[in-house]
Structure formats: C-alpha cells, structure tokens
N, C-alpha and C. Protein backbone atom coordinates (compact mmCIF):
# COMPACT_ATOMS: atom_id res chain seq x y z
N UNK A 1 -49.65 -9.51 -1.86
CA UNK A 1 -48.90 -10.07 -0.75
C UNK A 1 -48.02 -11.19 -1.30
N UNK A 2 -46.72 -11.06 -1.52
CA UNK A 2 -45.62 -11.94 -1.54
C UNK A 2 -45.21 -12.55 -0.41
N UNK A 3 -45.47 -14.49 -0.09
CA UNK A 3 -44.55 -15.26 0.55
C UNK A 3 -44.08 -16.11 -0.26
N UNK A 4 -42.95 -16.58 0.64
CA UNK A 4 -42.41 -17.90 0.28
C UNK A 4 -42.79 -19.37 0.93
N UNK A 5 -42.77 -19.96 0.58
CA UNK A 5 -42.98 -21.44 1.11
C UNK A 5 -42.17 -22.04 1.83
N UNK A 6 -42.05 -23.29 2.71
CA UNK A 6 -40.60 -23.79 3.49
C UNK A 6 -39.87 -24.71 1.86
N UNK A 7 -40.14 -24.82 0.95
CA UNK A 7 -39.57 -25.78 -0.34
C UNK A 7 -39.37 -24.42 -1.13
N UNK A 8 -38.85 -23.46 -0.81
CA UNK A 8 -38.79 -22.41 -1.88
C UNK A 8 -39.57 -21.86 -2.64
N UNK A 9 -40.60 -21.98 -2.84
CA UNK A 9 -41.41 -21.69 -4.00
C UNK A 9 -42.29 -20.40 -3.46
N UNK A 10 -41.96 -19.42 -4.83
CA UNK A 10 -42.32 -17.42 -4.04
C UNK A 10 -43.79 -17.46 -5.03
N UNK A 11 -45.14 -17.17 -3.37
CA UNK A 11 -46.42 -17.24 -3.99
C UNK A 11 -46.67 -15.71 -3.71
N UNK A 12 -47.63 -15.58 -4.44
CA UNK A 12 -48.39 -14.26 -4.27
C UNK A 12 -50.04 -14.42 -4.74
N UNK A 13 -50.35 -13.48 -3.04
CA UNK A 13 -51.73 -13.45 -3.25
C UNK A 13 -52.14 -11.76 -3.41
N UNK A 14 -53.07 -12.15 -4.69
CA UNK A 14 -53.78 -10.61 -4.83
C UNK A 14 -54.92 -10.36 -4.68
N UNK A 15 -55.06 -9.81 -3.03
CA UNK A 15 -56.46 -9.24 -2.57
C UNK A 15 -57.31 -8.80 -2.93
N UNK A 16 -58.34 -8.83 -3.50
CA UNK A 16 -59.17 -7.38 -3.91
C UNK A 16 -60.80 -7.59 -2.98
N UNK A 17 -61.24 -6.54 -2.06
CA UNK A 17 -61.91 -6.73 -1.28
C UNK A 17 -62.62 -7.87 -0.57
N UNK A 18 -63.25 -8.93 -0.79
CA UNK A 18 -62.82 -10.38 -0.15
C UNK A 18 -62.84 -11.13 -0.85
N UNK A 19 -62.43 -11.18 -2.32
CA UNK A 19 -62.03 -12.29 -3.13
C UNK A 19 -60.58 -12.33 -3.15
N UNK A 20 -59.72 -13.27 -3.23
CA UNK A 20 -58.46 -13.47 -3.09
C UNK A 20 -57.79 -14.53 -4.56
N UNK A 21 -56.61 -14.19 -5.17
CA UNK A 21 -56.34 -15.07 -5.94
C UNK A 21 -55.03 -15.59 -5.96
N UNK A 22 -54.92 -16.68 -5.91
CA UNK A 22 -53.51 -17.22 -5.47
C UNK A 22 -52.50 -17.58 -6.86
N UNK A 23 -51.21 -17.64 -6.88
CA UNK A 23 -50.46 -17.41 -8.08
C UNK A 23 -49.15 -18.13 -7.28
N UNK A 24 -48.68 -19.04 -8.23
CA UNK A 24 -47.28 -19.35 -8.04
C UNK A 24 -46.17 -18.71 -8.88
N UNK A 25 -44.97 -17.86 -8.19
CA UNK A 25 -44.78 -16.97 -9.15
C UNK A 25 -43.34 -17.53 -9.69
N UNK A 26 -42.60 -18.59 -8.59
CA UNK A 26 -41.43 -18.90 -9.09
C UNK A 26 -41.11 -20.25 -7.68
N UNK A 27 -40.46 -21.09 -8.26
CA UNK A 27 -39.75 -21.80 -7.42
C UNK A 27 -38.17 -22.16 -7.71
N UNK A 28 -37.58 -21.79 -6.63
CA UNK A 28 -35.87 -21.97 -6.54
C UNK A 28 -35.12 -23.83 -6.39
N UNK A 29 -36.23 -24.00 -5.15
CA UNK A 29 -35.96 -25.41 -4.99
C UNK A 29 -35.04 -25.17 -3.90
N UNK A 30 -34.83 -24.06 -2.44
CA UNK A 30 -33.91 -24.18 -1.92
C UNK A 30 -34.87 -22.78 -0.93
N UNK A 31 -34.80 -23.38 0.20
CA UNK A 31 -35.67 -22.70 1.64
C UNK A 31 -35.39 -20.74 1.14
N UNK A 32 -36.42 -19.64 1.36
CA UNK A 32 -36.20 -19.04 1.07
C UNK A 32 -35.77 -18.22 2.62
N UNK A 33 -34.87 -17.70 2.69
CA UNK A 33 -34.70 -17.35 4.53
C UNK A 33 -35.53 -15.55 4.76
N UNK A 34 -35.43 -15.02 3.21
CA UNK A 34 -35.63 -13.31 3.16
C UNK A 34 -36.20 -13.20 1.77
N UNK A 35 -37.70 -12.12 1.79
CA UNK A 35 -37.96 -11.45 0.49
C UNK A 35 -37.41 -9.80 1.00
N UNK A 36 -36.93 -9.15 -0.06
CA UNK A 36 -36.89 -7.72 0.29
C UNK A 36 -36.62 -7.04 -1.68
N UNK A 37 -38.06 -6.45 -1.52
CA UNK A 37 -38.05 -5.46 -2.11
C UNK A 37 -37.16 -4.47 -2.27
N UNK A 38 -37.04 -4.09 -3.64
CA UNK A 38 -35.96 -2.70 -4.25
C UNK A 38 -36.91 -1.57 -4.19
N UNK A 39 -36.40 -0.86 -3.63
CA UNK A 39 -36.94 0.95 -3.22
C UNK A 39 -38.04 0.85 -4.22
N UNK A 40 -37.81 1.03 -5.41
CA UNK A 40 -39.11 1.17 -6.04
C UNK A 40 -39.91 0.28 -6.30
N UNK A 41 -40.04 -1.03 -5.30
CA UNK A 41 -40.77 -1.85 -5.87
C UNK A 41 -40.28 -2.50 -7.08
N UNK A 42 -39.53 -2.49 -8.07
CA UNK A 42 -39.76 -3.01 -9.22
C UNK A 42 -39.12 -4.69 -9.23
N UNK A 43 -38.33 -4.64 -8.41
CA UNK A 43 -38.02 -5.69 -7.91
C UNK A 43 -37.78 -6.85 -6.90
N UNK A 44 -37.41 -8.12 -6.47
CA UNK A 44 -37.36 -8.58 -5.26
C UNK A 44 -36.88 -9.97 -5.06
N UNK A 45 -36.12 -9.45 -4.43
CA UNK A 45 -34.35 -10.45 -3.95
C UNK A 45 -34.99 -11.68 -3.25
N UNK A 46 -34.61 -12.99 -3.49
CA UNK A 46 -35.11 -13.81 -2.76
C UNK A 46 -33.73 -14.59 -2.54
N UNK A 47 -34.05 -14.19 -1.08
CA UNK A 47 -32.46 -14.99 -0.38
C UNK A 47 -32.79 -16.25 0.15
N UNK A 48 -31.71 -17.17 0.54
CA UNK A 48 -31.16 -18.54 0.57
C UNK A 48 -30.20 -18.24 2.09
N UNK A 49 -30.53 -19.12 3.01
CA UNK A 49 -29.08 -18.93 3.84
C UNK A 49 -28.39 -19.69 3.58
N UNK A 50 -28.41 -20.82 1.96
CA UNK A 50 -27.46 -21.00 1.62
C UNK A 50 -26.06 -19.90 0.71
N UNK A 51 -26.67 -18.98 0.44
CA UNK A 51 -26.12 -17.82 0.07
C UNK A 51 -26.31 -17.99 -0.92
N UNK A 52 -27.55 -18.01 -1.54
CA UNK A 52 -27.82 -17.61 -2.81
C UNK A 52 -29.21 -16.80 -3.17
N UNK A 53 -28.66 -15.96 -4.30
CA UNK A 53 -29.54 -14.54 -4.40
C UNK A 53 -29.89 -14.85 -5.62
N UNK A 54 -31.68 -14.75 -5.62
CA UNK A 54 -32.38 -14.84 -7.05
C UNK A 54 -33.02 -13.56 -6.78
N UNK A 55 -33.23 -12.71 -8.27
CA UNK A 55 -33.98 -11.71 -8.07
C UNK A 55 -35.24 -11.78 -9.05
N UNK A 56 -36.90 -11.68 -8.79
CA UNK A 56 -37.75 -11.54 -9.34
C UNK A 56 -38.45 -10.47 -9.45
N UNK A 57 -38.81 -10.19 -10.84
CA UNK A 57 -39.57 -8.97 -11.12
C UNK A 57 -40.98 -9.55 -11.35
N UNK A 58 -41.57 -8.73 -10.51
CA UNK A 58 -43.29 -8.93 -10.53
C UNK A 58 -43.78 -8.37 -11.52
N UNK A 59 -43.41 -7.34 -12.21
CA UNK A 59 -44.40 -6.77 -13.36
C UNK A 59 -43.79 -8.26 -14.65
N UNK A 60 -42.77 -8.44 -14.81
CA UNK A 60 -42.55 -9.35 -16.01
C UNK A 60 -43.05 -10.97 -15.90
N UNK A 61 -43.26 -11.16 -14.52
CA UNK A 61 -43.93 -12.38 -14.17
C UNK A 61 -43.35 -13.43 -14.71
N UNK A 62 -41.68 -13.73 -14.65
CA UNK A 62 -40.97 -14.66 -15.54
C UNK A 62 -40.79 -15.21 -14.22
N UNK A 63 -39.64 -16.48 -14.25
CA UNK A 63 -39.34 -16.95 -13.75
C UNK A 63 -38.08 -16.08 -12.66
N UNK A 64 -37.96 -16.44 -11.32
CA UNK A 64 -36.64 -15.29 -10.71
C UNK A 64 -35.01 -16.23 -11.15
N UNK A 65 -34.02 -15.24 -11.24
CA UNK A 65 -33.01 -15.14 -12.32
C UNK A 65 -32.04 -15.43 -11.36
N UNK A 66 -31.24 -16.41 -11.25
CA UNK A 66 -29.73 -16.79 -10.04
C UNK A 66 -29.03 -15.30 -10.36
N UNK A 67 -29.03 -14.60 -9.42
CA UNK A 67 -27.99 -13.47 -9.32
C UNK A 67 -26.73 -13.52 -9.03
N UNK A 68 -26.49 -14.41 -7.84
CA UNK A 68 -25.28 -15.14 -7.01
C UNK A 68 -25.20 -15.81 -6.33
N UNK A 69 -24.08 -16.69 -6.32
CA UNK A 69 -24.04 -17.86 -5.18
C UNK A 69 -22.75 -17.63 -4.05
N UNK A 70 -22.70 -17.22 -3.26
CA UNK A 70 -21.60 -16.96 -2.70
C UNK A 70 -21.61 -18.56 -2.01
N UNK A 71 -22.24 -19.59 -2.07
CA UNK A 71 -21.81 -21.15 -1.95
C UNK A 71 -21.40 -20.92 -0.34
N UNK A 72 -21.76 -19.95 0.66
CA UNK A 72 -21.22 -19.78 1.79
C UNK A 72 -21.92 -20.07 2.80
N UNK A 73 -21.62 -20.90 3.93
CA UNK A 73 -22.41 -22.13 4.84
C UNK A 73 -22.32 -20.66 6.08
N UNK A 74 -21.75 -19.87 6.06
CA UNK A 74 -21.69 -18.59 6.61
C UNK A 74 -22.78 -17.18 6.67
N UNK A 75 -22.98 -17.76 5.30
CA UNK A 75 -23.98 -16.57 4.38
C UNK A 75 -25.06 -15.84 5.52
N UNK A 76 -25.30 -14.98 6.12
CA UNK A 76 -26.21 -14.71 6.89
C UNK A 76 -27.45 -13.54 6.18
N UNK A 77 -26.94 -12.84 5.19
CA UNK A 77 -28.47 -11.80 4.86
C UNK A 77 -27.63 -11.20 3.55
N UNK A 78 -28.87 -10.93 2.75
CA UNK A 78 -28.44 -9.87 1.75
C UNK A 78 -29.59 -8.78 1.46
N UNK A 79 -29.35 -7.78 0.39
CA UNK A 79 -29.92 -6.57 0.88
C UNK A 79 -30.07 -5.38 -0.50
N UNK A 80 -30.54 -5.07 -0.95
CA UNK A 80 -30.44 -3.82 -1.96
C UNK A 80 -29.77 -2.78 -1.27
N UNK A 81 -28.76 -2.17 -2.06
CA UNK A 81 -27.46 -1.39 -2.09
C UNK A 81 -28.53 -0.15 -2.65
N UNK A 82 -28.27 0.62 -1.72
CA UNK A 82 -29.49 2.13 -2.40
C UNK A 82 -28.50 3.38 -2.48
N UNK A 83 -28.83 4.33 -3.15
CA UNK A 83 -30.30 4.29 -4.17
C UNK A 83 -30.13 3.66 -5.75
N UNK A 84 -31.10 3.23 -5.85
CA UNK A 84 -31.33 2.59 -7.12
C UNK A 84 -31.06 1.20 -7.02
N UNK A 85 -31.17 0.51 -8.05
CA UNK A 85 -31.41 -1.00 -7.72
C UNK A 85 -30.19 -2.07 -8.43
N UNK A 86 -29.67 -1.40 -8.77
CA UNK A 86 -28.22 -1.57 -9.73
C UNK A 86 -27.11 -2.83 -8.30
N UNK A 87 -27.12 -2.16 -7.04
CA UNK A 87 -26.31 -3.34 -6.43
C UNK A 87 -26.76 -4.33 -5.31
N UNK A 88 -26.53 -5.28 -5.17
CA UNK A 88 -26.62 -6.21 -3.71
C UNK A 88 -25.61 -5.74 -2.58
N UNK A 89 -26.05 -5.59 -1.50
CA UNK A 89 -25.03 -6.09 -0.52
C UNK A 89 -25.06 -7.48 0.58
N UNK A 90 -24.10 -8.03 1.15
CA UNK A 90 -24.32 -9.34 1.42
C UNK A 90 -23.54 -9.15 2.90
N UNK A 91 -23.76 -9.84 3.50
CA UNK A 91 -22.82 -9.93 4.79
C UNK A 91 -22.86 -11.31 5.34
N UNK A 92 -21.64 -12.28 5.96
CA UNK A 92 -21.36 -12.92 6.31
C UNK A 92 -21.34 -13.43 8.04
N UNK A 93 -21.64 -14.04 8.74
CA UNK A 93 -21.57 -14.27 10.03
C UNK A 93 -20.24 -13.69 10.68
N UNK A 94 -18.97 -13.98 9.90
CA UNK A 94 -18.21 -13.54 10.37
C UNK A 94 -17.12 -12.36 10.32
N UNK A 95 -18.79 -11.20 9.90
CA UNK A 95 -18.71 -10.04 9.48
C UNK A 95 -17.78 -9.39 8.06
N UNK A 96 -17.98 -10.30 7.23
CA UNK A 96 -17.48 -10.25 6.30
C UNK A 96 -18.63 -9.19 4.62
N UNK A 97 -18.41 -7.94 4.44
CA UNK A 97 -19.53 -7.20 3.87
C UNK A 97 -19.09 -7.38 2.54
N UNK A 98 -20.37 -7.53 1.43
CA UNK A 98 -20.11 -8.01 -0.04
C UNK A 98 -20.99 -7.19 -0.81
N UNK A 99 -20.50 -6.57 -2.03
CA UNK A 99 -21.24 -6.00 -3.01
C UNK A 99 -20.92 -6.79 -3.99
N UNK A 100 -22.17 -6.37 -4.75
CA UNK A 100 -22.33 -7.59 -6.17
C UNK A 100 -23.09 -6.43 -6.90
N UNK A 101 -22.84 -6.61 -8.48
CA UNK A 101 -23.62 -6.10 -9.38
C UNK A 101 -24.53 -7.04 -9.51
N UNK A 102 -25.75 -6.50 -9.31
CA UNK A 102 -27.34 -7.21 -9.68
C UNK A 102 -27.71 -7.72 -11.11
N UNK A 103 -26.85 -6.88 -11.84
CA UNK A 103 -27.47 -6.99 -13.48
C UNK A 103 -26.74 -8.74 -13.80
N UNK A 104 -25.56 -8.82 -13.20
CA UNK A 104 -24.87 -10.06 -13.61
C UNK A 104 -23.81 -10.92 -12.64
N UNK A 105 -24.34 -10.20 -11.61
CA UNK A 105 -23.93 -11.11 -10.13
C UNK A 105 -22.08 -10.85 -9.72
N UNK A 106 -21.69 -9.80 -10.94
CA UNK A 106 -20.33 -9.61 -10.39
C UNK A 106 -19.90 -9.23 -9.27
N UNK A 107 -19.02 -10.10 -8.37
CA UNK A 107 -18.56 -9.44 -6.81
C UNK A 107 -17.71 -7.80 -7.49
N UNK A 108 -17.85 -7.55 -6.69
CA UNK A 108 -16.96 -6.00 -6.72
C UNK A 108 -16.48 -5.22 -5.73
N UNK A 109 -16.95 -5.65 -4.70
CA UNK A 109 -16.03 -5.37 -3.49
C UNK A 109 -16.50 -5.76 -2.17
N UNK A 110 -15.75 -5.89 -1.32
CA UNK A 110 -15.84 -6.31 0.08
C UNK A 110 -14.71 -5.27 1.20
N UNK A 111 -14.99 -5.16 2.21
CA UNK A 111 -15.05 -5.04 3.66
C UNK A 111 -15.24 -5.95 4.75
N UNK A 112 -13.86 -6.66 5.73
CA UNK A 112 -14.03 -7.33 6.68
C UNK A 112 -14.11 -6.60 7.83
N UNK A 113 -15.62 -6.72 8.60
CA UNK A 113 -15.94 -5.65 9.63
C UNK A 113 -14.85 -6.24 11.00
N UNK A 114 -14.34 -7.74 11.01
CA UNK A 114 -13.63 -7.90 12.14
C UNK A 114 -14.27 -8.65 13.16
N UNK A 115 -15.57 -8.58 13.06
CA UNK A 115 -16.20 -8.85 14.24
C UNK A 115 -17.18 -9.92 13.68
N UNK A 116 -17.51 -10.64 14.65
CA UNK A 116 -19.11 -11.72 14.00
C UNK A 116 -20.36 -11.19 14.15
N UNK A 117 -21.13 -11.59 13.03
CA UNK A 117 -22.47 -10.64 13.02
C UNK A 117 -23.38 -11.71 13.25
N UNK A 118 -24.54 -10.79 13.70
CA UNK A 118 -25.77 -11.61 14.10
C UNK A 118 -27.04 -10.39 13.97
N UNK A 119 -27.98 -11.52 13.36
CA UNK A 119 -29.18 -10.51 12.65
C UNK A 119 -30.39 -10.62 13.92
C-alpha cells in the first residue's frame, strides 16, 4: 500500500497477514495531490498541483526522479499516456492538454480543449 503524506513524503506499507512494515520510500518536499500507477505496475507518477511530476519505481527503491515542472499555478492532474509507460499526459484548468516524454520530461505536444476543466 502506497501513500503520501500532507509534506510530500511517498510511504509504503507492506502487509503480510497481521504484521505490517512501514518504509519511507521518497520525499519531494512539496504536497503530493495524486499517486497513479503505470499499467504494469512498474512505475508511479507522483503529482504536485504545483505541476510537478516525479516518477518512482518501486522495484529499484531509489529515490523518485523530477520528470517535469510545468511551474503552472493552473496545473490540475497528470496521468500515464497508454499503452506502455513511455508518455505523461497533463491537463490544465483551463483545459489546456500536455504530453511529455517520461524518460526525460520533454513537452511534445499539446491540445487547447477551449473550455475549463474540473476533476
């Protein structure tokens, strides 16, 4: 079980019938608003509604890696781009849609839906 904390910091507890063990697996230093897992598990996006995207891998148990900062006071959600785990997508309050390469946070394209979004 992966949460986050209100100070950023992504814990995980691993159950095993009623013993429990607690693990700190990474801290950002910045409120986490969303965890969401990549289709296969192998990875997991930890968003910011300051608009910033760290991604942590649980099997390598390193520290999670700044993916992107879109620096946007707008920033409302981001998301794994499927199938496969290769892109982000991001969207803006004022429906503004963003892809990013995951491997190195490059923007690469956008879509303005026109309209304001709300999650």
């Amino acid at each position: 079980l992966y949460f986050s904390a209100q100070e950023g910091i992504l814990i995980f507890y691993h159950i095993k019938d009623l013993q429990y063990e607690i693990k700190i697996c990474a801290d950002i230093s910045q409120p986490i608003s969303s965890l969401i897992f990549s289709p296969d598990y192998t990875s997991l996006l930890l968003v910011t509604d300051q608009g910033t995207v760290y991604s942590y891998r649980p099997a390598h148990s390193g520290e999670a890696v700044k993916l992107l900062d879109t620096s946007s006071s707008c920033f409302l959600a981001a998301g794994f781009l499927t199938p496969g785990n290769n892109y982000c997508v991001s969207v803006t309050i004022s429906g503004e849609v963003q892809i990013w390469s995951l491997e190195d946070g490059t923007f690469l394209s956008k879509l303005n839906l026109g309209i304001e979004v709300h999650v």
